[in-house]
Protein backbone atom coordinates (compact mmCIF):
# COMPACT_ATOMS: atom_id res chain seq x y z
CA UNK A 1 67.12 111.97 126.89
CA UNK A 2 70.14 109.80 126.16
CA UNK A 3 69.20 106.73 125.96
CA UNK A 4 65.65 105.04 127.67
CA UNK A 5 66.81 105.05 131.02
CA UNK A 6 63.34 104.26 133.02
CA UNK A 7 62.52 102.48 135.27
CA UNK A 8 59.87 99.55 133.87
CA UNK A 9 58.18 97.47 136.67
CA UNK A 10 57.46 93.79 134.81
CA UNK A 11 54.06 92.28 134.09
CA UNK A 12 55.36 88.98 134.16
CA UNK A 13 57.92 86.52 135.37
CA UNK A 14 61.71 87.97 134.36
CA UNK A 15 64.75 86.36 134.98
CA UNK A 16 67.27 88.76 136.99
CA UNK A 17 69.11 88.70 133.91
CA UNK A 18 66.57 90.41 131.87
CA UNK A 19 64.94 92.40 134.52
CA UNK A 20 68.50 94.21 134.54
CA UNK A 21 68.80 94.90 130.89
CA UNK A 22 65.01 95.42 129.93
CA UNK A 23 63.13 96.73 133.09
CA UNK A 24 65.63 98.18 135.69
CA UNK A 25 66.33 102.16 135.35
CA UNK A 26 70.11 102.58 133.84
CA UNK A 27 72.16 104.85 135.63
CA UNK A 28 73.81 107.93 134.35
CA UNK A 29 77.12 108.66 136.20
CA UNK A 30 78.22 112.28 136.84
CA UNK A 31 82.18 112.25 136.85
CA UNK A 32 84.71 115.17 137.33
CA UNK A 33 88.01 115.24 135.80
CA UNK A 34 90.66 115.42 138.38
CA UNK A 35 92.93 117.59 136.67
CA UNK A 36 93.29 119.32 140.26
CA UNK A 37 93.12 116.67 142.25
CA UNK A 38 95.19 117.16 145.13
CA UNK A 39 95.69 115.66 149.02
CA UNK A 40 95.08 118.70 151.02
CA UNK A 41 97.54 119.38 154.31
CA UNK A 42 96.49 119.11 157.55
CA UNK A 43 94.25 121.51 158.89
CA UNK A 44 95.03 124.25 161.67
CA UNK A 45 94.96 121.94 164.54
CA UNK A 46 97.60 119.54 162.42
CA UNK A 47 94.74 116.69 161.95
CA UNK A 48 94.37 115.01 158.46
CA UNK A 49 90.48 113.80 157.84
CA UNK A 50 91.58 109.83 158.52
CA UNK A 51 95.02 108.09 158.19
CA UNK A 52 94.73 107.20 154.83
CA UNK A 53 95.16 111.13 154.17
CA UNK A 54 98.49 111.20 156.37
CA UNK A 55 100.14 108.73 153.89
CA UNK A 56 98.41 109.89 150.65
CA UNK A 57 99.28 114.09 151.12
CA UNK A 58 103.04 112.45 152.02
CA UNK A 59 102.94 110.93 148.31
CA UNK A 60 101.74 113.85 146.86
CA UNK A 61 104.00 116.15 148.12
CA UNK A 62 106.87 114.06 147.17
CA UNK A 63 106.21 114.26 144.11
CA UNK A 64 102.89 116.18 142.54
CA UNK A 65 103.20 115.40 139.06
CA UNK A 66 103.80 111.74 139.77
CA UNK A 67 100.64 111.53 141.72
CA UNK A 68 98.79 113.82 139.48
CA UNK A 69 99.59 111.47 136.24
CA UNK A 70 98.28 108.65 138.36
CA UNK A 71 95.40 109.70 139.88
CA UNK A 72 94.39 110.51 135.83
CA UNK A 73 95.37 106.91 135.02
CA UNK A 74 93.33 105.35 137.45
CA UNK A 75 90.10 107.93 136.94
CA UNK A 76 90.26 107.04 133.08
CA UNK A 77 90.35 103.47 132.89
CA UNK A 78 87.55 103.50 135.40
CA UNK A 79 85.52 106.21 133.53
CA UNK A 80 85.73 105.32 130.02
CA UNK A 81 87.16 101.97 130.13
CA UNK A 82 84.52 100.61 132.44
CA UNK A 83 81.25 102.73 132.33
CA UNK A 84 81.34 103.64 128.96
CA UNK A 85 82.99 100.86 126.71
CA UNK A 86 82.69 97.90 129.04
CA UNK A 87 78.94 98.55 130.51
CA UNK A 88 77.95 101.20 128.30
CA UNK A 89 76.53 103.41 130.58
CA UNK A 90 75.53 107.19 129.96
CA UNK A 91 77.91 109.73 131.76
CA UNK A 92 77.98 113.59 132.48
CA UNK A 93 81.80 114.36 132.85
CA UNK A 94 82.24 117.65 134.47
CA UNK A 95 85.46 120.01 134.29
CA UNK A 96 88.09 119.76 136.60
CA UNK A 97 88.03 123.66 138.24
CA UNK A 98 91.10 124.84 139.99
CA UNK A 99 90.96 125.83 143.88
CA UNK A 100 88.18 122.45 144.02
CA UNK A 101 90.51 119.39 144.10
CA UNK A 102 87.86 117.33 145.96
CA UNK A 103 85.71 117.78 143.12
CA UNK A 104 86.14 114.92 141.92
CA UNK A 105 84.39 112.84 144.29
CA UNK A 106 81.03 113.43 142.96
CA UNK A 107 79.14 111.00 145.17
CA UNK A 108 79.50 114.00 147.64
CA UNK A 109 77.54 117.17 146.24
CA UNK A 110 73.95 116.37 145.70
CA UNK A 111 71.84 113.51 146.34
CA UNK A 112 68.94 113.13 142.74
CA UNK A 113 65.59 110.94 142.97
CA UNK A 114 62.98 110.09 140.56
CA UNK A 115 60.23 108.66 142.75
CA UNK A 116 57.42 108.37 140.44
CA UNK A 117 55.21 110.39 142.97
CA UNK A 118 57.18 113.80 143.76
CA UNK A 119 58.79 113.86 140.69
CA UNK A 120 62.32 114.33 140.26
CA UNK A 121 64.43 115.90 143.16
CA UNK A 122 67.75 116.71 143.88
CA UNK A 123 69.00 117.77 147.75
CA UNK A 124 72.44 119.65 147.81
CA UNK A 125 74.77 119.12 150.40
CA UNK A 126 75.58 120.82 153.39
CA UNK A 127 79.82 120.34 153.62
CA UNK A 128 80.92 120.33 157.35
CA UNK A 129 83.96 121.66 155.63
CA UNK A 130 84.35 125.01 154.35
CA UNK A 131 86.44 124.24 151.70
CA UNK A 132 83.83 122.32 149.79
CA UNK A 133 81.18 124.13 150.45
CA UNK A 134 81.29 125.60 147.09
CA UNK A 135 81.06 122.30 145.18
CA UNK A 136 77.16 122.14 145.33
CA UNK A 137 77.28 125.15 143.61
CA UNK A 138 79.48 123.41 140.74
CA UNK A 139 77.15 120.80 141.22
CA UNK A 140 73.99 122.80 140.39
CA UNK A 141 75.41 124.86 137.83
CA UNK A 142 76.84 121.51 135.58
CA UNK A 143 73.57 119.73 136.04
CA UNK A 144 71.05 122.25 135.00
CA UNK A 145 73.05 122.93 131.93
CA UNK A 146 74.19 119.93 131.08
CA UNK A 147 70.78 117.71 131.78
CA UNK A 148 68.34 120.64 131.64
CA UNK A 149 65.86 118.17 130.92
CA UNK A 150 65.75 116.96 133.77
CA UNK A 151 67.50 119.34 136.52
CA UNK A 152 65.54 122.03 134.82
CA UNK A 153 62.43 121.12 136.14
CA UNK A 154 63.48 119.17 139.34
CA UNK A 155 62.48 120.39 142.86
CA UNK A 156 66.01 121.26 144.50
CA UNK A 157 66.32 121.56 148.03
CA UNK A 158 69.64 122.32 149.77
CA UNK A 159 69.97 121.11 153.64
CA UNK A 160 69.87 122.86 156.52
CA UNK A 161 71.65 120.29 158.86
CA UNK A 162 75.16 118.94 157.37
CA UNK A 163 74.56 116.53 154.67
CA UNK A 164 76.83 115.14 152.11
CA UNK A 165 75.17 113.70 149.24
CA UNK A 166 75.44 110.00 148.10
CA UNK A 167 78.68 109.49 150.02
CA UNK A 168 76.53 109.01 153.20
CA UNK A 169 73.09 108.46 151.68
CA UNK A 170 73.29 105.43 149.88
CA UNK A 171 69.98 104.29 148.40
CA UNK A 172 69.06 100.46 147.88
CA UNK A 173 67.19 99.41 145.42
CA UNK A 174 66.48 95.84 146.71
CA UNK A 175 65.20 97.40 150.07
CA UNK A 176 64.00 100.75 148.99
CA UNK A 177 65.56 102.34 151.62
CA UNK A 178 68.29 104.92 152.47
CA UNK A 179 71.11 104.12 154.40
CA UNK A 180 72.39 107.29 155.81
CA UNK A 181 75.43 107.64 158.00
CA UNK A 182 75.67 110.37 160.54
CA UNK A 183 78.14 111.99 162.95
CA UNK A 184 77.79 109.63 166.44
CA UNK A 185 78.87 112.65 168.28
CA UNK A 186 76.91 115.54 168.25
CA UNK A 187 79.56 117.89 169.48
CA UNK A 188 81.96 116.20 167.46
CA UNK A 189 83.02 118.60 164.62
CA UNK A 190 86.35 117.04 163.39
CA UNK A 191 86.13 115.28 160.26
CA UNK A 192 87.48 111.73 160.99
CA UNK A 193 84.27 110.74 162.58
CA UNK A 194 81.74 111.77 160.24
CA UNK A 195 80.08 114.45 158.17
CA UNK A 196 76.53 114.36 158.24
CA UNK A 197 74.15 115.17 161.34
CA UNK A 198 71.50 112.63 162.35
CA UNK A 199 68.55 115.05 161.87
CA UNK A 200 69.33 115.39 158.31
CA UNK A 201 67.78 112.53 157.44
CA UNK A 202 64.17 113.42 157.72
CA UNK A 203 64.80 116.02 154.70
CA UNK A 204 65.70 112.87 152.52
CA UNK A 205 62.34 111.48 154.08
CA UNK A 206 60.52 114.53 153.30
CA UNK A 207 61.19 115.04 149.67
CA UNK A 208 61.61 111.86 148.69
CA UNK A 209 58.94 109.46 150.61
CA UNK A 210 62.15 106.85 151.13
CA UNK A 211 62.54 105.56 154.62
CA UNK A 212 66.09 105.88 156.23
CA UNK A 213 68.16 103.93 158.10
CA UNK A 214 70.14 106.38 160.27
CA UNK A 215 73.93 104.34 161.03
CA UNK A 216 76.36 106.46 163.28
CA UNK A 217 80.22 106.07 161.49
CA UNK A 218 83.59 105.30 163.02
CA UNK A 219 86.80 104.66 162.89
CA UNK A 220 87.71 107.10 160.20
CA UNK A 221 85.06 105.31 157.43
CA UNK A 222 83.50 109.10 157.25
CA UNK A 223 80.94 108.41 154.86
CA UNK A 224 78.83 105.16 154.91
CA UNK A 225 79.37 104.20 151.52
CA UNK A 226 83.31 103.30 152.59
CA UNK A 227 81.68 100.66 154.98
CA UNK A 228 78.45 99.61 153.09
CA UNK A 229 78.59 98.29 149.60
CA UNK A 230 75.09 97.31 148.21
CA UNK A 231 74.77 94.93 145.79
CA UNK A 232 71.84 94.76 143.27
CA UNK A 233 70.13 91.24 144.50
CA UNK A 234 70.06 92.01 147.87
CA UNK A 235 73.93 91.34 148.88
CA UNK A 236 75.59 93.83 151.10
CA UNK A 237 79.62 94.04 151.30
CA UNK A 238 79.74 95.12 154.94
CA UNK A 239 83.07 96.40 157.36
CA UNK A 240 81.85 95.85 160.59
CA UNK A 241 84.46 98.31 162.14
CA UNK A 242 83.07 101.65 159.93
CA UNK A 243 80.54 102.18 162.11
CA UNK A 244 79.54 101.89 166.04
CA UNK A 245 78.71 98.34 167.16
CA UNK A 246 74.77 99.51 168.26
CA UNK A 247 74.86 101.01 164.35
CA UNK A 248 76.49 97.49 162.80
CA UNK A 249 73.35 96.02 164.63
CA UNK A 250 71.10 97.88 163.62
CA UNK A 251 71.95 97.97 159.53
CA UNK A 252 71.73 93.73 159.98
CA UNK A 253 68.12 94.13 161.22
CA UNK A 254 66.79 96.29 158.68
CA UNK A 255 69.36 94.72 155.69
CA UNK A 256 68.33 91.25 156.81
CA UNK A 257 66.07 89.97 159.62
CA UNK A 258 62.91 92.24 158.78
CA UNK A 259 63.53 90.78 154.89
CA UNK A 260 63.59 87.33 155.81
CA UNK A 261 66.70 87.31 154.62
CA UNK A 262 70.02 84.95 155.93
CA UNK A 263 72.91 86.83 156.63
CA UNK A 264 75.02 83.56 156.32
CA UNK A 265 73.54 84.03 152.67
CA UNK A 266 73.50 88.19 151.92
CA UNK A 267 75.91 89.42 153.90
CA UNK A 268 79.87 89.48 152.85
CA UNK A 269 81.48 91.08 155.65
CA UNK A 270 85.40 92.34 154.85
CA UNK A 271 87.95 92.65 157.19
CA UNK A 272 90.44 95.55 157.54
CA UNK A 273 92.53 94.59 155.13
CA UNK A 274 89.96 94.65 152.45
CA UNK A 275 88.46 97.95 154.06
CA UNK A 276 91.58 99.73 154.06
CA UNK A 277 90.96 99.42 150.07
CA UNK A 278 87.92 100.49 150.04
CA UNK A 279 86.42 97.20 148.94
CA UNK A 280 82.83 98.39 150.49
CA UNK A 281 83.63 101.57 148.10
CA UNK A 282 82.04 99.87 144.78
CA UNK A 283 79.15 100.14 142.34
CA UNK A 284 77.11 98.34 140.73
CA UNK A 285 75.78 97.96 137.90
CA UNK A 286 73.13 95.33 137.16
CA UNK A 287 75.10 92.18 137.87
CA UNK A 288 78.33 93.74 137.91
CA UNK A 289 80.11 95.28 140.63
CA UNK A 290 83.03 97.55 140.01
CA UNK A 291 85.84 97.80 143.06
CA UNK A 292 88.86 98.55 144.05
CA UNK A 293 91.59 96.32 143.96
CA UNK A 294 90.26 94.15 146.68
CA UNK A 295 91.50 90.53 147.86
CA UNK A 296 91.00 87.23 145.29
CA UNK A 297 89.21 85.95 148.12
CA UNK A 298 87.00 88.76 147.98
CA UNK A 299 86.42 88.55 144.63
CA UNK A 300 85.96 84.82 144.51
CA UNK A 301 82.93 85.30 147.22
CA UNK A 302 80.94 87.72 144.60
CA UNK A 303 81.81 85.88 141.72
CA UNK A 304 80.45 82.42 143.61
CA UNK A 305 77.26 84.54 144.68
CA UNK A 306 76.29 84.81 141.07
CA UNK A 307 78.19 88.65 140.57
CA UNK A 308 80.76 89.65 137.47
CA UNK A 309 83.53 91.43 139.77
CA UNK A 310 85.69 94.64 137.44
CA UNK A 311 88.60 95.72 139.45
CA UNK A 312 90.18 99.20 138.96
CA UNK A 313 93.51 99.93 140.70
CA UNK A 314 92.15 103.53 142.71
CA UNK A 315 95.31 103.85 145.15
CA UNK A 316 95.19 107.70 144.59
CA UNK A 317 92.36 108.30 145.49
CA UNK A 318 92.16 106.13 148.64
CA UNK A 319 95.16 108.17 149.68
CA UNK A 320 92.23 111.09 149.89
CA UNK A 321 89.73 108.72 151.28
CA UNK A 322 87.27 107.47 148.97
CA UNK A 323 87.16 105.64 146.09
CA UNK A 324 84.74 104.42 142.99
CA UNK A 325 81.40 105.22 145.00
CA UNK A 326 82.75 108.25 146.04
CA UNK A 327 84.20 109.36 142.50
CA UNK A 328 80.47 108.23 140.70
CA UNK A 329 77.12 110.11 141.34
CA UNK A 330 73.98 108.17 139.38
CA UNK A 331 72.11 111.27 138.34
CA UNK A 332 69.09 108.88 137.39
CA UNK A 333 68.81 107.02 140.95
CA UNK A 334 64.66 105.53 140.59
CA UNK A 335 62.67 104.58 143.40
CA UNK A 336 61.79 101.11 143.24
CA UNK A 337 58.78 100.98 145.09
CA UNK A 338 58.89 98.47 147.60
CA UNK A 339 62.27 97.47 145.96
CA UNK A 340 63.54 94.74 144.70
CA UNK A 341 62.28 92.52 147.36
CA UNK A 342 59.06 93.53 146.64
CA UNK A 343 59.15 92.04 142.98
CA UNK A 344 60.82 89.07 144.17
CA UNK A 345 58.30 88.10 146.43
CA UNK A 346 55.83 88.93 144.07
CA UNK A 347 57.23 86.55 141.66
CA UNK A 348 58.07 88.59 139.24
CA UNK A 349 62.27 88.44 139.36
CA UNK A 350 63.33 84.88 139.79
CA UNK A 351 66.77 83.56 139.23
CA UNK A 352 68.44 83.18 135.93
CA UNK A 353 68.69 79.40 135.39
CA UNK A 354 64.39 79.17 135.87
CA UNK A 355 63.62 81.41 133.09
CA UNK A 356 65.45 82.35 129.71
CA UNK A 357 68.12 84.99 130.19
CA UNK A 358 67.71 88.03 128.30
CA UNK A 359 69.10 88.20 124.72
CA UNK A 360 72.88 88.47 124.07
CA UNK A 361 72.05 91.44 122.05
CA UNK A 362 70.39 93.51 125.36
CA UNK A 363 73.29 92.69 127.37
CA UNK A 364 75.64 95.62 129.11
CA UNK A 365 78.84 94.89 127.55
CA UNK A 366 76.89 94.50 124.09
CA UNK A 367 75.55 98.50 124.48
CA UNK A 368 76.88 101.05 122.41
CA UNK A 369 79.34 103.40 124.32
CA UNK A 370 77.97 106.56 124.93
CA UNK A 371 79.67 109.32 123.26
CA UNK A 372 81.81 111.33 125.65
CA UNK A 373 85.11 113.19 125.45
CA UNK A 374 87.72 112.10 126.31
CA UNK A 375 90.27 114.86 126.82
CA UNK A 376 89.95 118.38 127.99
């Protein structure tokens, strides 16, 4: 494969700083080019999927080539500036195809584990809308030729029950759980208040062993990874308003109270202003986390929690409704048994300034870029 990407549980005390470059699996990010990236019009009954989609298909119609040489902008600098030259990572960059403009939010499509037990899976969505349905087709086709290696021999399962990949099953590593956002409505088919159905969730359970967390989403945050950020040490970036107040209570208890963790500590809640830019919408990547442009303030609250904070200017892609979770897919996502937690408890991760840091050398921004190109 393209690098040693496993997963390697410690036999000894590590510092979080060389846990991350020597023992924790390295993700491999599936990108699309968004050559035909586009905001789509209303649909028949006039209604956009939230309100960020009103003002972004009012942009794009004003002027398509405008928006169209941004939206590229923005996607490179994140792709090749950040994951490949800055942290290194591996990618899988797929073609842009014409008549799929939301290809290009990966996140979306298919849902990949390596659990050590099953062996590698990979659940394709079920879109509530038509007009991606045929995306987990893209999906499977790109994977298994571009990775056969590994989609060549995983178990693939496609759901029943509408699903929608990473967007709204976000697993964390510290917890070792999925957090999986669902329609609160059953009856309710229209877009703005979610895309995945509650009893979806015990498929994810089913192939993958992983417990979920089942969150119902509001308020136009569709997916739950454009309310939920997760941050590698056990930080969440949390928008209290993207979901129900009975789901917002119930993420703190499992994120939190059954961890023995302190929210006052853990949890960075945003407010709208920060959510409207999808500041929940990040990655990250060891001890980085990638965002949107989000507020200094914002910023300044990682960076004093111990986290190195990459901001990417994503504007047209907001104006769709997602952002760099949604545009990223980790085609290597490892189970952690017991997660992170587990290993803290155990002893085995302990913080930085208690045991040497890993060696300059080993470090993300010291990795060799991966080889990817860079034009169509």
């Amino acid at each position: 494969m393209m690098q040693d990407t496993a997963y390697k549980k410690p036999a000894h005390p590590v510092s979080w700083s060389r846990f991350f470059d020597e023992h924790a699996p390295t993700q491999v990010l599936l990108m699309a080019r968004p050559k035909f990236y586009e905001i789509p019009p209303p649909d028949a009954d006039g209604k956009h999927a939230n309100r960020f989609a009103i003002e972004g298909y009012a942009q794009f119609k004003a002027d398509p080539a405008s928006f169209a040489a941004k939206a590229n902008a923005q996607w490179h600098s994140l792709c090749f500036d950040t994951f490949s030259d800055r942290l290194g990572l591996p990618l899988q960059i797929m073609p842009a195809r014409k008549g799929e403009p939301d290809l290009v939010f990966t996140a979306d499509a298919s849902i990949s584990m390596n659990d050590g037990q099953h062996g590698p899976v990979t659940i394709y969505s079920h879109f509530q809308n038509k007009q991606r349905q045929n995306e987990t087709h893209v999906h499977q086709a790109f994977m298994q030729q571009a990775m056969p290696e590994r989609f060549g021999k995983a178990t693939p399962a496609s759901s029943y029950n509408k699903l929608e990949g990473t967007g709204d099953n976000v697993y964390d590593p510290y917890r070792d759980l999925y957090w999986c956002g669902y329609i609160a409505g059953h009856n309710e088919v229209h877009a703005m208040h979610g895309r995945s159905n509650k009893d979806s969730h015990a498929l994810l359970t089913q192939m993958t062993g992983i417990e979920t967390v089942s969150l119902a989403v509001d308020n136009g945050f569709f997916h739950i990874d454009t309310s939920l950020g997760f941050l590698s040490r056990g930080h969440v970036v949390a928008y209290p308003g993207g979901m129900t107040p009975e789901a917002y209570e119930t993420f703190k208890h499992n994120a939190f109270t059954r961890y023995g963790l302190d929210p006052k500590e853990y949890l960075i809640e945003v407010d709208q202003e920060d959510a409207d830019r999808y500041a929940c919408n990040l990655r990250c990547v060891g001890n980085t986390a990638v965002m949107s442009n989000c507020s200094k303030a914002l910023q300044d609250k990682l960076r004093s929690k111990g986290y190195e904070v990459i901001t990417h200017e994503m504007s047209a892609f907001i104006a769709s409704g997602g952002s760099i979770h949604c545009v990223t897919n980790n085609l290597n996502e490892t189970r952690i048994p017991g997660g992170y937690h587990q290993l803290v408890m155990q002893g085995l991760i302990q913080p930085d300034m208690q045991l040497p840091a890993a060696s300059p050398t080993r470090s993300a921004a010291s990795r060799t870029p991966m080889s990817v190109m860079r034009q169509e």
